[in-house]
C-alpha atoms as a PDB file:
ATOM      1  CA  UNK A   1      34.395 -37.505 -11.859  1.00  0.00           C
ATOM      2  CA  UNK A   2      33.049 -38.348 -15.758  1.00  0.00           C
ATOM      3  CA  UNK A   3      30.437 -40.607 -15.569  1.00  0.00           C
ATOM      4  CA  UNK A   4      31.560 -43.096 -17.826  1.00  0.00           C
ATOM      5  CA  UNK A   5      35.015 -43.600 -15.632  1.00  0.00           C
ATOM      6  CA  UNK A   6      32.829 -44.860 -12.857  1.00  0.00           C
ATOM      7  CA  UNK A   7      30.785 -46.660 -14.864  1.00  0.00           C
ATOM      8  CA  UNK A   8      33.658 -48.630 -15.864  1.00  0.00           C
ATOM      9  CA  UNK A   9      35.299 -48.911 -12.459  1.00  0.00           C
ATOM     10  CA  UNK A  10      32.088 -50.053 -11.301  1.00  0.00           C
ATOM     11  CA  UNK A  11      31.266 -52.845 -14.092  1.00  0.00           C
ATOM     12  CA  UNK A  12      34.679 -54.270 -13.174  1.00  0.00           C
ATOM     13  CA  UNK A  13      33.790 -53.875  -9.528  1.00  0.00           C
ATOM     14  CA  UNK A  14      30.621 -56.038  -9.993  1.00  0.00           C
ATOM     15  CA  UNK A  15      32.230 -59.154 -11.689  1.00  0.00           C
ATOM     16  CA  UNK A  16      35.219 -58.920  -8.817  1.00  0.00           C
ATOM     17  CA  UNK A  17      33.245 -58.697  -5.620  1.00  0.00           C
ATOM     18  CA  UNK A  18      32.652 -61.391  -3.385  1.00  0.00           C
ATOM     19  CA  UNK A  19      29.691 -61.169  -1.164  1.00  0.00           C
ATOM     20  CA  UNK A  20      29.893 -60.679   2.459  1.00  0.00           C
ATOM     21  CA  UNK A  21      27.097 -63.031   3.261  1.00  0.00           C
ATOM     22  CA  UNK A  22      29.001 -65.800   0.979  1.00  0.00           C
ATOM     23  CA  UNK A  23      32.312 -66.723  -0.747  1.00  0.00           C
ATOM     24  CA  UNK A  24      30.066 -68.708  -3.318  1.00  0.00           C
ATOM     25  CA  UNK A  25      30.505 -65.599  -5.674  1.00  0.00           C
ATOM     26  CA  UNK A  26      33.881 -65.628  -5.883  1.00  0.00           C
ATOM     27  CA  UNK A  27      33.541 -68.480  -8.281  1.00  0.00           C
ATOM     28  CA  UNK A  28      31.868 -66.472 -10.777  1.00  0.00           C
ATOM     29  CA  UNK A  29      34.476 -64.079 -11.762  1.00  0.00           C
ATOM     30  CA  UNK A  30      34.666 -63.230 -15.457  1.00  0.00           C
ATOM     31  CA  UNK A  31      35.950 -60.192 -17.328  1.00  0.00           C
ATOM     32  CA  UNK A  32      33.273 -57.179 -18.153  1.00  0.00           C
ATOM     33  CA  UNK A  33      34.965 -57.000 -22.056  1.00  0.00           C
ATOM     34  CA  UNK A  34      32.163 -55.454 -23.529  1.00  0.00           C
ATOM     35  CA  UNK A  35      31.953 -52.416 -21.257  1.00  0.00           C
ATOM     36  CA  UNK A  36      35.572 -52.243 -20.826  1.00  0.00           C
ATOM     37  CA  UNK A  37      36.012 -52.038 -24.488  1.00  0.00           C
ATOM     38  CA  UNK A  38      34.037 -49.252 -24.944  1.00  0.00           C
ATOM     39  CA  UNK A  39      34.835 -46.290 -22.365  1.00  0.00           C
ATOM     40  CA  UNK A  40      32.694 -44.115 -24.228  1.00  0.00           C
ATOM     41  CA  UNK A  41      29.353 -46.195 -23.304  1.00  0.00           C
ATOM     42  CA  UNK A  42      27.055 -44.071 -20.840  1.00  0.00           C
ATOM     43  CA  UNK A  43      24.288 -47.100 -19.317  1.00  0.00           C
ATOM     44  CA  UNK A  44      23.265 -45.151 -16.161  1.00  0.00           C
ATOM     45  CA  UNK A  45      22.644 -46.468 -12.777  1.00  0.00           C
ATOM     46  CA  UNK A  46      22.094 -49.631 -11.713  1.00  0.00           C
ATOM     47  CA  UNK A  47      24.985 -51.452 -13.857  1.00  0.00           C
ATOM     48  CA  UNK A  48      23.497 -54.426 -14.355  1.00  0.00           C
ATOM     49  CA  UNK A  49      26.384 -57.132 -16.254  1.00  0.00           C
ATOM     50  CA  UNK A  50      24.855 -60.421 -17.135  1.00  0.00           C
ATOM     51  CA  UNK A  51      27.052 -63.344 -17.967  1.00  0.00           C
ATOM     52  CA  UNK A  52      25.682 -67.203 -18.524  1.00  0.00           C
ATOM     53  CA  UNK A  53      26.418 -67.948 -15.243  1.00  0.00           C
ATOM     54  CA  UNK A  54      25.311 -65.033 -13.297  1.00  0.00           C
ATOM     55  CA  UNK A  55      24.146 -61.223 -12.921  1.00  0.00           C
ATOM     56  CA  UNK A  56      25.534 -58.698 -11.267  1.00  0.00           C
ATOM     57  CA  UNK A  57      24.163 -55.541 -10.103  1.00  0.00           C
ATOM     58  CA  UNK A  58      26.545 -52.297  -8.673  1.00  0.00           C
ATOM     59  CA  UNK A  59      24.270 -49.662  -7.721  1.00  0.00           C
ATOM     60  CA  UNK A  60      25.463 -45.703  -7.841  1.00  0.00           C
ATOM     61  CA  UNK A  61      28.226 -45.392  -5.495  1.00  0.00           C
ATOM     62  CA  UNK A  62      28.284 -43.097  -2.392  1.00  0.00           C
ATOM     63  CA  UNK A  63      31.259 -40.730  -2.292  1.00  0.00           C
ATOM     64  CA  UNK A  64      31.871 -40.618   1.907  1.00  0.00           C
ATOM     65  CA  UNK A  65      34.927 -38.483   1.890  1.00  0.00           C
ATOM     66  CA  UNK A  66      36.774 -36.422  -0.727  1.00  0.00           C
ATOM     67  CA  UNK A  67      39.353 -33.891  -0.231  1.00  0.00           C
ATOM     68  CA  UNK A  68      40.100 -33.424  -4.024  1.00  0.00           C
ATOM     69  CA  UNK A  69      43.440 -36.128  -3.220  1.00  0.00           C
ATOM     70  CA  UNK A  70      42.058 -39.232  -1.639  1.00  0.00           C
ATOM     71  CA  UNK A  71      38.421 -40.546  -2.089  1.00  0.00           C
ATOM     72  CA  UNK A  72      36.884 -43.079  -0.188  1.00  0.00           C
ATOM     73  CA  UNK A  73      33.267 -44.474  -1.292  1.00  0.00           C
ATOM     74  CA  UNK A  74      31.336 -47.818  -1.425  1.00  0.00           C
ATOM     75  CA  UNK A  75      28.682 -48.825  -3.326  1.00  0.00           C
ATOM     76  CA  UNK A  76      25.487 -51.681  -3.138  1.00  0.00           C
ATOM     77  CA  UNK A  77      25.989 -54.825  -5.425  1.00  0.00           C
ATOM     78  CA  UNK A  78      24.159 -57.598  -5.942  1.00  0.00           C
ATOM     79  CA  UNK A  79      25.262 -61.244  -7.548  1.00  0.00           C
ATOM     80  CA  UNK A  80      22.494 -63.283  -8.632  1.00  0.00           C
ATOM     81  CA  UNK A  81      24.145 -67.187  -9.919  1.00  0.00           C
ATOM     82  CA  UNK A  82      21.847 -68.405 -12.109  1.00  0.00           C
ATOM     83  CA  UNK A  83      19.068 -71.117 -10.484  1.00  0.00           C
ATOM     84  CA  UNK A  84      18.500 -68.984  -7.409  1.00  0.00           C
ATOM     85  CA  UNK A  85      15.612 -67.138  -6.937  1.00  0.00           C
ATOM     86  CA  UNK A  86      17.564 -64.509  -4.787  1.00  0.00           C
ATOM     87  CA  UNK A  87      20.502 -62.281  -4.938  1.00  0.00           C
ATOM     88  CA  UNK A  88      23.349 -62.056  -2.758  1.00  0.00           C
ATOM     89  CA  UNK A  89      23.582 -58.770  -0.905  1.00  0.00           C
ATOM     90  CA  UNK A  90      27.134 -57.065  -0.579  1.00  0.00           C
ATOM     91  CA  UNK A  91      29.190 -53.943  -0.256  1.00  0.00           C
ATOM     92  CA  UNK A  92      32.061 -52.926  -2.070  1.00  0.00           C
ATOM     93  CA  UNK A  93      33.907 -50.338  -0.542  1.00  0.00           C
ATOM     94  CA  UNK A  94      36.370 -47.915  -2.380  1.00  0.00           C
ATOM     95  CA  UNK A  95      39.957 -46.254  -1.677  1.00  0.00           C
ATOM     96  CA  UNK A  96      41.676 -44.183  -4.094  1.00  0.00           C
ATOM     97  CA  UNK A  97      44.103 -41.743  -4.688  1.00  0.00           C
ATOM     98  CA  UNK A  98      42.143 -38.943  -7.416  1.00  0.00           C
ATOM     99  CA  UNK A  99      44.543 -37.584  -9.891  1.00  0.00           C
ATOM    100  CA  UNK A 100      42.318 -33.661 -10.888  1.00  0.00           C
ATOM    101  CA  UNK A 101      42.517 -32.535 -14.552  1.00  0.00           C
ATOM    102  CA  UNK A 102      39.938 -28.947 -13.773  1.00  0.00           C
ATOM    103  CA  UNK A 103      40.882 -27.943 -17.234  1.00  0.00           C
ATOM    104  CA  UNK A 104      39.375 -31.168 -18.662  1.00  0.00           C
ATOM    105  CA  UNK A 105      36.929 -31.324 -15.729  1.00  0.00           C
ATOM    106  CA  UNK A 106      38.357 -35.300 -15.207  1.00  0.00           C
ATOM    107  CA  UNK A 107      38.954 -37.230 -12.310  1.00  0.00           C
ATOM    108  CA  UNK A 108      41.351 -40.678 -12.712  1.00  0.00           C
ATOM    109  CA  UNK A 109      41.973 -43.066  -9.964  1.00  0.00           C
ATOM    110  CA  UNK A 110      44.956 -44.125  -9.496  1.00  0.00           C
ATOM    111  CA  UNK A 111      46.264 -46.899  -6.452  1.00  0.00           C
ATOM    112  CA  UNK A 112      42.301 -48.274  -6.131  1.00  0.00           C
END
């Protein structure tokens, strides 16, 4: 899977998630424009999105099963609101139906 794809999927991920030590993160949801705007951008691992209300950390996500059809993965994320001195701890965890391109040497998801 290109690099960039899951950087995307994964900078959406990180403004969606709510924690599963709190719901208190659910409140600060907000769109990732800049990164979804530009599919093309590369930033590496952590993805760290930082809003005015809060930062948000997905770390590289573990594939657990692929069998070149369905994938299934998670990934470490962390939610910082701004004013506390710790993050929140969660997992996201990821289903997906892969759609190959070996020509192209592309992977898109497709019913996340």
């Amino acid at each position: 899977m290109k690099r960039s794809m899951l950087s995307i999927l994964f900078a959406g991920l990180a403004l969606a998630v709510t924690s599963c030590a709190t719901r208190e993160a659910a409140t600060y949801v907000a769109a990732p424009a800049a990164l979804l705007a530009s599919p093309g951008i590369e930033p590496g691992w952590p993805l760290t999105v930082v809003n005015g209300t809060f930062t948000s950390t997905v770390y590289q996500p573990e594939v657990d099963s692929w069998d070149g059809h369905l994938m299934m993965a998670r990934s470490a994320v962390a939610i910082q609101p701004s004013g506390r001195t710790q993050p929140v701890y969660g997992v996201v965890a990821i289903k997906a139906i892969t759609l190959v391109n070996k020509q192209s040497r592309t992977v898109t998801l497709a019913e996340l």
